[in-house]
Structures are given as C-alpha cells and as structure tokens.
N, C-alpha and C. Protein backbone atom coordinates (compact mmCIF):
# COMPACT_ATOMS: atom_id res chain seq x y z
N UNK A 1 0.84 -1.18 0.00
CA UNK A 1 0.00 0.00 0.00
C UNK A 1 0.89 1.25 0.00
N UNK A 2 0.58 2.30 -0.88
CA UNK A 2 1.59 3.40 -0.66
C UNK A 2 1.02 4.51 0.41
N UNK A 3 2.17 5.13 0.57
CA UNK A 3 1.77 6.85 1.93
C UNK A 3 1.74 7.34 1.24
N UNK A 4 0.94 7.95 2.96
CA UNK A 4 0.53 9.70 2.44
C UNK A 4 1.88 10.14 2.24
N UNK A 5 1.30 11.29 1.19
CA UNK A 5 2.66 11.94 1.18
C UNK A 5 2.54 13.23 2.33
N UNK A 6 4.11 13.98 2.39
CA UNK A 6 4.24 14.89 3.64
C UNK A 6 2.72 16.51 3.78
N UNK A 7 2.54 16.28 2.40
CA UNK A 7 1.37 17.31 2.33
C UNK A 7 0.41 17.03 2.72
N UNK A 8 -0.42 15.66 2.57
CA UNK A 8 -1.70 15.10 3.44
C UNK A 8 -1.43 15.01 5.16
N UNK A 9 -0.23 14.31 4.98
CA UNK A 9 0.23 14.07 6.94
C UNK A 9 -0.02 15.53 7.18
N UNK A 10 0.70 16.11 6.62
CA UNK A 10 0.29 18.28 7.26
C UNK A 10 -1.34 18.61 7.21
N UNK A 11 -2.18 18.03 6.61
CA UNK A 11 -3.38 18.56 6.22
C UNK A 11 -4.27 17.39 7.35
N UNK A 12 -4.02 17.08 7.59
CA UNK A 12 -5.09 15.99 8.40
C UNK A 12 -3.78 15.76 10.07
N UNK A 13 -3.24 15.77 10.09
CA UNK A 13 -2.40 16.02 11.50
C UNK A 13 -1.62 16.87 11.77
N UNK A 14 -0.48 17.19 11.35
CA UNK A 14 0.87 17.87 11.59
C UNK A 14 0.58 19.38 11.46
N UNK A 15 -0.32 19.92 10.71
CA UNK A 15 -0.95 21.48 10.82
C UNK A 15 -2.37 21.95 10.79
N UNK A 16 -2.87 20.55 10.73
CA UNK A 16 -4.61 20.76 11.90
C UNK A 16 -4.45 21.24 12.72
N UNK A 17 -5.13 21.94 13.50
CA UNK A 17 -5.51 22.33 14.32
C UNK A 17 -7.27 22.86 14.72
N UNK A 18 -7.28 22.54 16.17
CA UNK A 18 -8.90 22.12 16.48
C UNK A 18 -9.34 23.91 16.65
N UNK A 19 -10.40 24.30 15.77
CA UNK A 19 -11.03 25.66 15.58
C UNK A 19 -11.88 25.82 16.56
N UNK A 20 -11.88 27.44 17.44
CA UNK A 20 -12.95 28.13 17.74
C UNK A 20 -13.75 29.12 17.19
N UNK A 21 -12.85 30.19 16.54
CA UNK A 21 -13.57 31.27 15.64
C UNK A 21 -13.81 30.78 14.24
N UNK A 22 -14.32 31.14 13.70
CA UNK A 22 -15.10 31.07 12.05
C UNK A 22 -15.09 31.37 11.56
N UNK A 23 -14.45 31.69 10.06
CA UNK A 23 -14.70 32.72 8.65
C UNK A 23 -16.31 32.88 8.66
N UNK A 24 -16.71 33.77 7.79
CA UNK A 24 -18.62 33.51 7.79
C UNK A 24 -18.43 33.20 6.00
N UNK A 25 -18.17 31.96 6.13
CA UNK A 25 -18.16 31.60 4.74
C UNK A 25 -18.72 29.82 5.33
N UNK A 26 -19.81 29.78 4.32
CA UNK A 26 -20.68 28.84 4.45
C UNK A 26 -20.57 27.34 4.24
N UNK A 27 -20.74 26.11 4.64
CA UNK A 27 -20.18 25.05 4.84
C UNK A 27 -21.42 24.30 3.51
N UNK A 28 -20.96 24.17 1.97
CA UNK A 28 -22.66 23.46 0.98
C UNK A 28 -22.49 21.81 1.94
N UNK A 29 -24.09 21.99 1.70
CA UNK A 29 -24.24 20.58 2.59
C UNK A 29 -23.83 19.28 1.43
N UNK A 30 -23.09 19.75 -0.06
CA UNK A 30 -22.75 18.40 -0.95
C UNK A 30 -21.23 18.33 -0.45
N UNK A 31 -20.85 19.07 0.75
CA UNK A 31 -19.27 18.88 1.17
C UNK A 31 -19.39 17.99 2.55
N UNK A 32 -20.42 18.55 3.16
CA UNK A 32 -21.09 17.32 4.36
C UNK A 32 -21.16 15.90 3.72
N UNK A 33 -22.17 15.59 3.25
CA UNK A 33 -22.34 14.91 1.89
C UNK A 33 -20.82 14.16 1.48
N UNK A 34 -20.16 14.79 1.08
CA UNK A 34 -18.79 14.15 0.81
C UNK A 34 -17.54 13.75 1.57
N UNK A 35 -18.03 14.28 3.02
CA UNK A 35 -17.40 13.85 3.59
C UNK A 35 -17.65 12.31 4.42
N UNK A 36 -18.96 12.52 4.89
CA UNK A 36 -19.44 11.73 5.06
C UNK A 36 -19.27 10.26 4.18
N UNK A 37 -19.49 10.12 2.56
CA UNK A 37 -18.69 9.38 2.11
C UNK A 37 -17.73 8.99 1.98
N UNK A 38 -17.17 9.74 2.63
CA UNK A 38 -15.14 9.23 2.80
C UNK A 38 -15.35 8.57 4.10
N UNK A 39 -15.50 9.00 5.34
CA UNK A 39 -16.05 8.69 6.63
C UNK A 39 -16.57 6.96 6.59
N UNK A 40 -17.50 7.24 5.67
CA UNK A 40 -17.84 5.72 5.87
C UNK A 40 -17.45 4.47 5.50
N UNK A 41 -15.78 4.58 5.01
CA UNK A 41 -15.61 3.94 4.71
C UNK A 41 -14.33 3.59 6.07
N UNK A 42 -14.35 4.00 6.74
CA UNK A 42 -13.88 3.46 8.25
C UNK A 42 -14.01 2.40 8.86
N UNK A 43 -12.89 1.38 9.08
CA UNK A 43 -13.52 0.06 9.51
C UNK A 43 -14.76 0.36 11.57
N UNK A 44 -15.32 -0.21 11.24
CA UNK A 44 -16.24 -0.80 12.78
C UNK A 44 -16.20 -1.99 13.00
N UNK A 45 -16.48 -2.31 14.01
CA UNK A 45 -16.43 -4.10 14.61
C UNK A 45 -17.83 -4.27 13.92
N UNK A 46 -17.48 -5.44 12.92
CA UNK A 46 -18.70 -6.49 12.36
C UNK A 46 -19.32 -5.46 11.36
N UNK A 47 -18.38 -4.28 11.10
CA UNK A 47 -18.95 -3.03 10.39
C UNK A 47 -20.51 -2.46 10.72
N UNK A 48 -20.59 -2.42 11.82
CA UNK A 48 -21.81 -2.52 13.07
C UNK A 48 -22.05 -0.48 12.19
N UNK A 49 -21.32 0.28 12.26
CA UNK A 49 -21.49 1.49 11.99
C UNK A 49 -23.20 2.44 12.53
N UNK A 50 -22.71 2.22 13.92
CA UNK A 50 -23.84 2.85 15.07
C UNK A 50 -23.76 4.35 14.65
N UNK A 51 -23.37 5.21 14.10
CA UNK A 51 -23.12 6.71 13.82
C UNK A 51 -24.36 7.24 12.88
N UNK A 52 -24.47 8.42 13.54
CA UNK A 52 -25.82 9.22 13.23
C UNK A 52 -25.43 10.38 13.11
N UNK A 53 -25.71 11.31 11.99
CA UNK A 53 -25.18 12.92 12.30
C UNK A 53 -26.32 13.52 12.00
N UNK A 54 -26.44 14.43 13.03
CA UNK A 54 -27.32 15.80 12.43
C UNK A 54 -26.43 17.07 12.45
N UNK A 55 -26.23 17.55 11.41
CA UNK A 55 -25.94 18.80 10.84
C UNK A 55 -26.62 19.67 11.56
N UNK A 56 -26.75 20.84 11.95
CA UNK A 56 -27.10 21.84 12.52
C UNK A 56 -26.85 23.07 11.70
N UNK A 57 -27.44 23.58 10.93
CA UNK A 57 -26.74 24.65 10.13
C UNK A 57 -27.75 25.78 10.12
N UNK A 58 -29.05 25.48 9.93
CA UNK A 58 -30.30 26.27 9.47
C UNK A 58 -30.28 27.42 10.78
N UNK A 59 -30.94 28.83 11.22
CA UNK A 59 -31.25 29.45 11.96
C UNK A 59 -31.93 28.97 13.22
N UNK A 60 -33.33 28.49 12.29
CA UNK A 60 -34.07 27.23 13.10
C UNK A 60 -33.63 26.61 14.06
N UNK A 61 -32.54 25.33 13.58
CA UNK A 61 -32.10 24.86 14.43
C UNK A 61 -30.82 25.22 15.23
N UNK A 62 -30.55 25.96 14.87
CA UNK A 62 -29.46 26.75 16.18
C UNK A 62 -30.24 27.32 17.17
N UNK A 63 -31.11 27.82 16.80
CA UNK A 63 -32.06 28.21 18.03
C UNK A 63 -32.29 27.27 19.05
N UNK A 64 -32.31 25.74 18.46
CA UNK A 64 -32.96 24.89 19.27
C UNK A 64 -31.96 24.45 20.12
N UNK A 65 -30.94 24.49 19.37
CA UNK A 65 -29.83 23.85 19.75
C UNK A 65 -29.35 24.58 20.93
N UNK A 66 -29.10 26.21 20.86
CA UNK A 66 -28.61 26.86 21.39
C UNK A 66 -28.68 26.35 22.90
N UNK A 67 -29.60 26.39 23.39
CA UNK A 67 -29.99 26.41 24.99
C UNK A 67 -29.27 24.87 25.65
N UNK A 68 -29.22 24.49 24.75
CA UNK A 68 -28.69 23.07 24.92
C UNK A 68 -26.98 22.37 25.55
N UNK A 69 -26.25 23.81 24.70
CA UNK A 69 -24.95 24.32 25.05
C UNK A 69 -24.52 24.53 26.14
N UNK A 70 -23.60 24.31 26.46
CA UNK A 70 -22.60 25.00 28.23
C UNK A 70 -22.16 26.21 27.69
N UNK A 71 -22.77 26.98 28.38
CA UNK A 71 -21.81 28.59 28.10
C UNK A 71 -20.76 29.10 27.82
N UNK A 72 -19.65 28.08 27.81
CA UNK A 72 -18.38 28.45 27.31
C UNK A 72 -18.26 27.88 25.76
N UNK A 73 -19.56 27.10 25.31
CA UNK A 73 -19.38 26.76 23.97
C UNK A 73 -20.84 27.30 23.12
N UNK A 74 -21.45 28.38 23.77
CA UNK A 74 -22.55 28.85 23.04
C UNK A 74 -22.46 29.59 21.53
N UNK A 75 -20.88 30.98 22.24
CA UNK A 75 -20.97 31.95 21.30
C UNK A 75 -20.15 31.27 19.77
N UNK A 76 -19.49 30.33 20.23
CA UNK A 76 -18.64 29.56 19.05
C UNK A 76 -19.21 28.38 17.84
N UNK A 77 -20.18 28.10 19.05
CA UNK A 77 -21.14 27.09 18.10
C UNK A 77 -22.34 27.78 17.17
N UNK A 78 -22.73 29.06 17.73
CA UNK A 78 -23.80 29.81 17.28
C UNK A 78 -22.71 30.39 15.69
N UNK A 79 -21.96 30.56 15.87
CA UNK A 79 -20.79 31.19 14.79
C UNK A 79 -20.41 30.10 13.77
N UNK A 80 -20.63 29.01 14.05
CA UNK A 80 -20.12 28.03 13.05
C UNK A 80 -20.97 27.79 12.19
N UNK A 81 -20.43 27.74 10.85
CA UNK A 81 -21.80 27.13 9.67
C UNK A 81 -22.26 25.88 9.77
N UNK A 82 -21.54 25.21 10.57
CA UNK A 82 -22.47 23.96 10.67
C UNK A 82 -21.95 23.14 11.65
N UNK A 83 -23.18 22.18 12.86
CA UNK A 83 -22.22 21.71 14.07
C UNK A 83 -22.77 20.46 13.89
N UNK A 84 -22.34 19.40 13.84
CA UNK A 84 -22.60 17.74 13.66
C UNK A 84 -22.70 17.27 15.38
N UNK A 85 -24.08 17.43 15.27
CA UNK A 85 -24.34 16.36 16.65
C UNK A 85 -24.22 14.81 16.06
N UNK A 86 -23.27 14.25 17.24
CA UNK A 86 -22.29 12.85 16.44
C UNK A 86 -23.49 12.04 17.45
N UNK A 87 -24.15 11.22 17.38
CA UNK A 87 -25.31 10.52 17.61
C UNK A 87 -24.51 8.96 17.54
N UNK A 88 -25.26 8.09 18.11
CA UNK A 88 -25.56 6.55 17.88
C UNK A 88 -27.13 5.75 18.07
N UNK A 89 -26.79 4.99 17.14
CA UNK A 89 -28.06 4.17 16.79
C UNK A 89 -28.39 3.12 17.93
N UNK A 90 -28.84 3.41 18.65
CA UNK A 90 -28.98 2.12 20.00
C UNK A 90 -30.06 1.14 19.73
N UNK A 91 -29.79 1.08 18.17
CA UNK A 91 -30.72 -0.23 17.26
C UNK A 91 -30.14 -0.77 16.41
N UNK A 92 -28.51 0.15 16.21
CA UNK A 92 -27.58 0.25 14.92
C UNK A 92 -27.61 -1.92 14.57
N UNK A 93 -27.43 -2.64 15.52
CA UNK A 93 -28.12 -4.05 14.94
C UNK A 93 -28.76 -4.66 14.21
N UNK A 94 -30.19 -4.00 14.44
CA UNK A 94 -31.35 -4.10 13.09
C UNK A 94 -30.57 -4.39 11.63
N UNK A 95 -29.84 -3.75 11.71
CA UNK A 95 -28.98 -3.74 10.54
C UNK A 95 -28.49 -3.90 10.08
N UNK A 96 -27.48 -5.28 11.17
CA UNK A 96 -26.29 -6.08 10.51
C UNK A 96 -26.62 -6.91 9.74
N UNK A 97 -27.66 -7.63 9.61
CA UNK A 97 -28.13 -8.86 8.30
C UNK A 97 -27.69 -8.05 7.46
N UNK A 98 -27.86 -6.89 6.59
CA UNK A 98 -27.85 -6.20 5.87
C UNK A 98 -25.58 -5.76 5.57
N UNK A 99 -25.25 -5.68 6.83
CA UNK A 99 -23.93 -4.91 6.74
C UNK A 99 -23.19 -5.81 6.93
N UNK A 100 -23.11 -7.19 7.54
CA UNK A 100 -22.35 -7.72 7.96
C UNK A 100 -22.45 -9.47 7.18
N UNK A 101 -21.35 -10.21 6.80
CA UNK A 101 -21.68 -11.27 6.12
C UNK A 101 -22.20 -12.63 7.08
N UNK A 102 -21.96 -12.85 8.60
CA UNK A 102 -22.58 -13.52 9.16
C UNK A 102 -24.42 -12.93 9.52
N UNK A 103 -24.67 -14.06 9.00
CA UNK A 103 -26.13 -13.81 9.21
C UNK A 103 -26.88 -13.82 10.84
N UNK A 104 -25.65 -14.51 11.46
CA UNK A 104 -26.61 -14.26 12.93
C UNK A 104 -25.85 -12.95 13.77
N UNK A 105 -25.47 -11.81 12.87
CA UNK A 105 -24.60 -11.09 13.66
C UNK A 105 -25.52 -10.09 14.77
N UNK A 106 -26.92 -9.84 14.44
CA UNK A 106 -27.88 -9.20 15.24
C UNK A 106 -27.97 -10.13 16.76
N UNK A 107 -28.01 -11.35 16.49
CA UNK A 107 -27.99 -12.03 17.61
C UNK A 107 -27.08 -11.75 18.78
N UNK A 108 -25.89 -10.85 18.26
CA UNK A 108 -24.99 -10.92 19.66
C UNK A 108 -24.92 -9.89 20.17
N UNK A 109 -26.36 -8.85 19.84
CA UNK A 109 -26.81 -7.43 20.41
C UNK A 109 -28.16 -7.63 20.92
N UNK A 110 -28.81 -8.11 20.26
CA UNK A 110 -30.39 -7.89 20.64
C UNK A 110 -30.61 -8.36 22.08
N UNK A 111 -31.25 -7.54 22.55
CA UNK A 111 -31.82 -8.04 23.98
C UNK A 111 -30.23 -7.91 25.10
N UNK A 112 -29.38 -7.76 24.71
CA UNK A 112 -28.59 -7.46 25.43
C UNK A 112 -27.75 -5.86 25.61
N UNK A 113 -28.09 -5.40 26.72
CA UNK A 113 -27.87 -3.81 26.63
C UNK A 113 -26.96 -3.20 26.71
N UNK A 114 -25.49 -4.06 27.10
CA UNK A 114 -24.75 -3.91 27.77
C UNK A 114 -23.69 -3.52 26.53
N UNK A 115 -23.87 -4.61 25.72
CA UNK A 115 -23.23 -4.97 24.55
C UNK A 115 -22.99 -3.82 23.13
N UNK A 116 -24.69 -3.47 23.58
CA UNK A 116 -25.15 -2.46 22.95
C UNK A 116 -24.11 -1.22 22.99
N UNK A 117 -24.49 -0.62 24.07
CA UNK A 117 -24.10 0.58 24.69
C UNK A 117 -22.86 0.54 24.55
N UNK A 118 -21.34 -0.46 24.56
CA UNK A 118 -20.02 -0.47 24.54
C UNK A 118 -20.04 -0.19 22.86
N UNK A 119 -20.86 -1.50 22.20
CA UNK A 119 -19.97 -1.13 20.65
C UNK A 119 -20.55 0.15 20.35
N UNK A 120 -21.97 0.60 20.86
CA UNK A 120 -22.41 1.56 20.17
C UNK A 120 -21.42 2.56 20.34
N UNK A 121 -21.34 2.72 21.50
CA UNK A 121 -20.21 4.23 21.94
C UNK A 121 -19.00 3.90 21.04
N UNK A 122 -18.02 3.07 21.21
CA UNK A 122 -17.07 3.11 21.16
C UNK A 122 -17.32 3.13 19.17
N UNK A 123 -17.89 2.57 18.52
CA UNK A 123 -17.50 2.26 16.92
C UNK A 123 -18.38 4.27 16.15
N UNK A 124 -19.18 4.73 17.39
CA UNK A 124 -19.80 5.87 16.86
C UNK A 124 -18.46 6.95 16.95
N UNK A 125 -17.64 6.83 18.02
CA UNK A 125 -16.99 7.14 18.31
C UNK A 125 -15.49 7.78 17.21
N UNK A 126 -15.32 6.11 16.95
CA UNK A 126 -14.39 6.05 15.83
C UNK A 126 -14.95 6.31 14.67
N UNK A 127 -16.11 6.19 14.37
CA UNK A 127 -16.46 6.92 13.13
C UNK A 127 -16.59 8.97 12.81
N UNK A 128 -16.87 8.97 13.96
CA UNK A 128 -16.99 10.66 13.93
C UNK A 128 -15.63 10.89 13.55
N UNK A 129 -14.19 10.13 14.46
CA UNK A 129 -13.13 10.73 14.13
C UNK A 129 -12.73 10.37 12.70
N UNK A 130 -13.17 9.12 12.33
CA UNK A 130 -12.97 9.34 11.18
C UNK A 130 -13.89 10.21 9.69
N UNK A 131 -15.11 11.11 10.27
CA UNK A 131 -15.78 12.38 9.88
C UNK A 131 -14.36 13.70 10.16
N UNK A 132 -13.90 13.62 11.30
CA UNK A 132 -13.13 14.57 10.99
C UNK A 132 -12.04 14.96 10.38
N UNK A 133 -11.47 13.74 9.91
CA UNK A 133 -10.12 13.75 9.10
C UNK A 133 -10.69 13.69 8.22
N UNK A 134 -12.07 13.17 7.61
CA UNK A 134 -12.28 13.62 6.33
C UNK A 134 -12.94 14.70 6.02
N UNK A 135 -13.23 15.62 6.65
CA UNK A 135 -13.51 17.43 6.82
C UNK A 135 -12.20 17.64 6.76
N UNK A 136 -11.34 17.70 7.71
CA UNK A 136 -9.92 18.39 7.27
C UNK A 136 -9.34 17.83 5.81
N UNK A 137 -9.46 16.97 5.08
CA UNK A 137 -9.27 16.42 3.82
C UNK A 137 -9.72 16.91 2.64
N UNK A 138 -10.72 17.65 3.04
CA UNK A 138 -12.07 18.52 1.92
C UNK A 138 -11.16 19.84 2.13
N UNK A 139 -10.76 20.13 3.46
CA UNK A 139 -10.59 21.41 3.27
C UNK A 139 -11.18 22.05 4.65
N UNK A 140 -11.78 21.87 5.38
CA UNK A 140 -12.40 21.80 6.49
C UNK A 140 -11.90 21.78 7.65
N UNK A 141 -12.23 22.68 8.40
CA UNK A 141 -11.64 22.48 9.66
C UNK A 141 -12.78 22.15 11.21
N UNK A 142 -12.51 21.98 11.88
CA UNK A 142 -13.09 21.10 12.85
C UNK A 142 -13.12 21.87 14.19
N UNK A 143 -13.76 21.72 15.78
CA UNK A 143 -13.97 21.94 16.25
C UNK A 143 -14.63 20.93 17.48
N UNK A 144 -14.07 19.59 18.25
CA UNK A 144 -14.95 19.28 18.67
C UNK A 144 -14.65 19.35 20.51
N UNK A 145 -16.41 19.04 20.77
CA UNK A 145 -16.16 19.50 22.28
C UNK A 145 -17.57 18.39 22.78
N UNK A 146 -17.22 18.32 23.95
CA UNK A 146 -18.37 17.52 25.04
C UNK A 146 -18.92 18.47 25.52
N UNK A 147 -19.19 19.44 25.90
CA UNK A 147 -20.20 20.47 26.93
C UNK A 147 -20.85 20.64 26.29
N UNK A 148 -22.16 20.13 26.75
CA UNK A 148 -23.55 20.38 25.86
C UNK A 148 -24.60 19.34 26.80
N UNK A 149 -25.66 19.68 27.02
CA UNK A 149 -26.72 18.42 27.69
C UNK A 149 -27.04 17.60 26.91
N UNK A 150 -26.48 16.00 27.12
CA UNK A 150 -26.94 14.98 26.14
C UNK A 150 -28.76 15.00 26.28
N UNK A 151 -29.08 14.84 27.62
CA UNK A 151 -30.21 14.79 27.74
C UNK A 151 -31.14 15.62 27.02
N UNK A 152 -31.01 16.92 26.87
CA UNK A 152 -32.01 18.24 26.49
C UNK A 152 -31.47 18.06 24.98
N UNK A 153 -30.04 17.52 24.43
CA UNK A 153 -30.14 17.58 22.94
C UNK A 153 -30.96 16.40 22.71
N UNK A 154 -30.91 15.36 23.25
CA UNK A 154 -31.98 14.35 22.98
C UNK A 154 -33.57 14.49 22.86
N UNK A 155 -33.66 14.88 23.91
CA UNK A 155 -35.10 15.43 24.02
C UNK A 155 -35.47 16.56 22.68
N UNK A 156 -34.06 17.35 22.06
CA UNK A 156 -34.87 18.75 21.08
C UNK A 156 -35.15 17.33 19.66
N UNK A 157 -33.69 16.94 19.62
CA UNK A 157 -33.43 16.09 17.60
C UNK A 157 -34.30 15.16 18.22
N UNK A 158 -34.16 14.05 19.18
CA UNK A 158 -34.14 12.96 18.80
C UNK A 158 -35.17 11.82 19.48
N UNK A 159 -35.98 13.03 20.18
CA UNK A 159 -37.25 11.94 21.07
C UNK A 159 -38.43 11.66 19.82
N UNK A 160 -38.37 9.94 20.24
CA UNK A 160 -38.84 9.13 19.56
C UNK A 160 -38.11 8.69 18.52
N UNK A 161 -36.46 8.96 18.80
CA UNK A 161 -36.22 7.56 18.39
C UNK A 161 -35.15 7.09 18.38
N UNK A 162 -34.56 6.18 18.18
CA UNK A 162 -33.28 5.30 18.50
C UNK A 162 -32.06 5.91 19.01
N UNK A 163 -31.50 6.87 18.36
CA UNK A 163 -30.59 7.81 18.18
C UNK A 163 -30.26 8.46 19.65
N UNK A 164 -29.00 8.54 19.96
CA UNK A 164 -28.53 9.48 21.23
C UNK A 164 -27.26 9.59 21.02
N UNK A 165 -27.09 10.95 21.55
CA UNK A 165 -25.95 11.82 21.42
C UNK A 165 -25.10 11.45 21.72
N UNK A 166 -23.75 11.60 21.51
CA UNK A 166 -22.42 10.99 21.74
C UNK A 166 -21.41 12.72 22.12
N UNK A 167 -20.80 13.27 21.15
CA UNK A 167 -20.44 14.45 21.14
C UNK A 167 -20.64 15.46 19.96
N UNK A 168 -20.48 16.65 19.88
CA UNK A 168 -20.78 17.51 18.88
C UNK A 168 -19.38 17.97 18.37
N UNK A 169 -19.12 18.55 17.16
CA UNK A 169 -17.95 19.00 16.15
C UNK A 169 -18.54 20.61 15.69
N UNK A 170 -18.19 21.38 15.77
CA UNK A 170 -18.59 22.51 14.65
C UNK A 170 -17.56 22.54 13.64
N UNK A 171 -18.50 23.03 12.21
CA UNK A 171 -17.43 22.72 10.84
C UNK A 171 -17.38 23.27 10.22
N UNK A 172 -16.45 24.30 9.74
CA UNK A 172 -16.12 24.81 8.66
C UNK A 172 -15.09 25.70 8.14
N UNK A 173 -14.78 26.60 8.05
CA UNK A 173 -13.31 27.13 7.58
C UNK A 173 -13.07 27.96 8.38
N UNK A 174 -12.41 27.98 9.54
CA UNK A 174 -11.50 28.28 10.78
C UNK A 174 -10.78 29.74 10.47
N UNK A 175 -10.96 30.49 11.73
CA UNK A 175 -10.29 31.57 11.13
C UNK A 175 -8.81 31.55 12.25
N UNK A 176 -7.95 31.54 11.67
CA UNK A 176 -6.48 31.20 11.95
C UNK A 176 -5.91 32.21 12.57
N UNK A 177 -5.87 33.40 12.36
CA UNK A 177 -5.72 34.69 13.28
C UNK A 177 -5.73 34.28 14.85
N UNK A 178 -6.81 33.71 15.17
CA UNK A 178 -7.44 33.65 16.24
C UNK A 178 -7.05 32.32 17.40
N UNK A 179 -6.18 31.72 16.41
CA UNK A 179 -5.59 30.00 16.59
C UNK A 179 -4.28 30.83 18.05
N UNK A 180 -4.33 29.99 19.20
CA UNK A 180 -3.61 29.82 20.21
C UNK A 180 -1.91 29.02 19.75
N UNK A 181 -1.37 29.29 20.37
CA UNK A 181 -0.26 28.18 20.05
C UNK A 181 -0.30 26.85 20.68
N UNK A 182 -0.15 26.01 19.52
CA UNK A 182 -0.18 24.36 19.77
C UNK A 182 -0.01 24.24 20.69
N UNK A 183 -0.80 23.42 21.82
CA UNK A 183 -0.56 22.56 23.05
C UNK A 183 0.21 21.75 22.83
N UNK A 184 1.05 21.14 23.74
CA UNK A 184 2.38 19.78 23.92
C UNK A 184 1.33 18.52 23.27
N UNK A 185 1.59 17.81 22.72
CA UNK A 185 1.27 16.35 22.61
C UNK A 185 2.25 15.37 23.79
N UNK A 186 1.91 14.55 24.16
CA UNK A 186 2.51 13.49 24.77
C UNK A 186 3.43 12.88 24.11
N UNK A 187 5.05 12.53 24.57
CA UNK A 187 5.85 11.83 23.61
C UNK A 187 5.61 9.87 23.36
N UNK A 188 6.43 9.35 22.19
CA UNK A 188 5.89 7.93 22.39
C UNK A 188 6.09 7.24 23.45
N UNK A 189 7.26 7.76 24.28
CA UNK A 189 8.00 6.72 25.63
C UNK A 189 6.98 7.27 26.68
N UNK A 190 5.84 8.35 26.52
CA UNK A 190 5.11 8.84 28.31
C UNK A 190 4.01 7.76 27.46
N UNK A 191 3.69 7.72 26.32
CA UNK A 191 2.24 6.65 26.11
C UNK A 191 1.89 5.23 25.62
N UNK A 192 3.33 5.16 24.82
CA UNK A 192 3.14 3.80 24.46
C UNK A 192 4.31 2.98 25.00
N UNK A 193 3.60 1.63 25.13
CA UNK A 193 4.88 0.38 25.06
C UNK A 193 4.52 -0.54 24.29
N UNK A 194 5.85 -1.35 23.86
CA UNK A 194 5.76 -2.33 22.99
C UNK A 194 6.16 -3.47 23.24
N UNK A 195 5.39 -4.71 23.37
CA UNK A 195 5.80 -5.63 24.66
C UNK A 195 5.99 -6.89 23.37
C-alpha cells in the first residue's frame, strides 16, 4: 500500500488544528455529503457502523440547539456554519443482516444492553473521528467538544427515536488569526509500550 505523502500528513495532522472562531463563509451541505462518504468507509467491529449525524446549520435549528450548550461553547457554536451532533443508533443491529456477512450477527446485540451501549459508543466514536479527518481532507476544519446536555439535545433532535448523542464538532473554515499556540502532545515513551 503506498503513503501519504508529507502534504496530506500536514493537512489531516501535523498542521490541523482544532477551531474556535469562524470565517462567515458557508459550509454546501454536498461537502457534508462528501465527507461523510469518505467517513464511511472506516472500519467498525462487524462493520456494526452505530453513527448518526445531524448537521445543525439552518437558523431554526441553532435556536434549538442553542440552549442546549454550556456557556463556554454557546458563542462559538452559534458562529459556526455547521455543528454535527455525532449521535448513535442504539438499534444500529437491526442492521447487521444487511452490513455484515454472518447472518446471525444481530444475535450478539439484541436483547442485550450492555453490549449495545459499549460497541455503540465506542465504533460511533471512531467513526466521527474518522468524519473529521475527512472534513480536514475537503478542506475543512473542525472543532470538537463535550459540553452540551446529552439529555435536552436528545429530548430537542431525537425523542422518539433510537438515536442518542455521543459528542458535537462545529465545521467549517477556521479563522487562523485567532488560533492559540499548539498545546504539547505526549511523547511515544510517556504513552506507548511495545511488549
């Protein structure tokens, strides 16, 4: 398989960086749309792919959204052209006959909640991140954060039905002026070992 070359590693890690302020230049939802198709092609366990997005872009729903926010992420999210509440399917099962080549793969979710709730989190999880490297790939820059009421965003998108919130992203072209200097990353010897 060949690499990235040094210009993609810069564009998706090495000079990403996670956005608060915003150009007011508009995010077309056929770039959502396309990213999302890159995104899904992310491996999941049993390719289970529990991930749900709602876009947030319209007036409408920023309104709804708004109240929903922790105050230190109101005025930034209200500013972004578009914020992806990253959701999971806590039915995402229903679905494996369909996604997965063992036919009894629903069997080793249904009725069990426990099971549920781990792959759901964890594979919704890895799919959002892999939504965000493919926004920074388009061109896109990113924004994501946990402060927000899962409960009250549930209750505005998603009562009545399967779907619950995981974390939110705001997306779109970052205004760099405004960018802090890079925080430390951890080196490989404080995080990894190789046994």
């Amino acid at each position: 398989m060949e690499r990235a070359d040094d210009a993609a590693l810069d564009l998706l890690f090495r000079e990403a960086r996670t956005h608060s302020k915003w150009l007011e230049k508009p995010v077309p939802d056929a770039l959502l749309r396309q990213a999302y198709e890159l995104a899904r092609m992310g491996p999941t366990s049993g390719n289970c792919q529990p991930l749900r997005i709602l876009f947030v872009t319209s007036a409408e729903a920023k309104k709804k959204f708004e109240p929903c926010l922790s105050e230190g992420n109101r005025a930034k999210t209200m500013a972004a052209p578009a914020t992806a509440i990253f959701a999971m399917d806590m039915e995402f099962y229903e679905l494996m006959p369909r996604l997965f080549h063992d036919p009894t793969a629903r069997s080793w979710f249904a009725g069990k909640p426990a099971a549920i709730e781990e792959t759901a989190f964890r594979n919704s999880t890895l799919q959002a991140a892999y939504f965000m490297l493919a926004c920074r790939s388009l061109g896109l820059d990113c924004g994501p954060m946990s402060g927000f009421d899962k409960q009250k965003t549930d209750a505005v998108f998603f009562s009545g039905t399967t779907w619950r919130s995981n974390f939110i992203c705001n997306i779109g072209y970052g205004d760099k002026s405004a960018l802090h200097p890079r925080n430390p990353r951890l080196d490989f010897a404080e995080s990894c070992k190789i046994a």
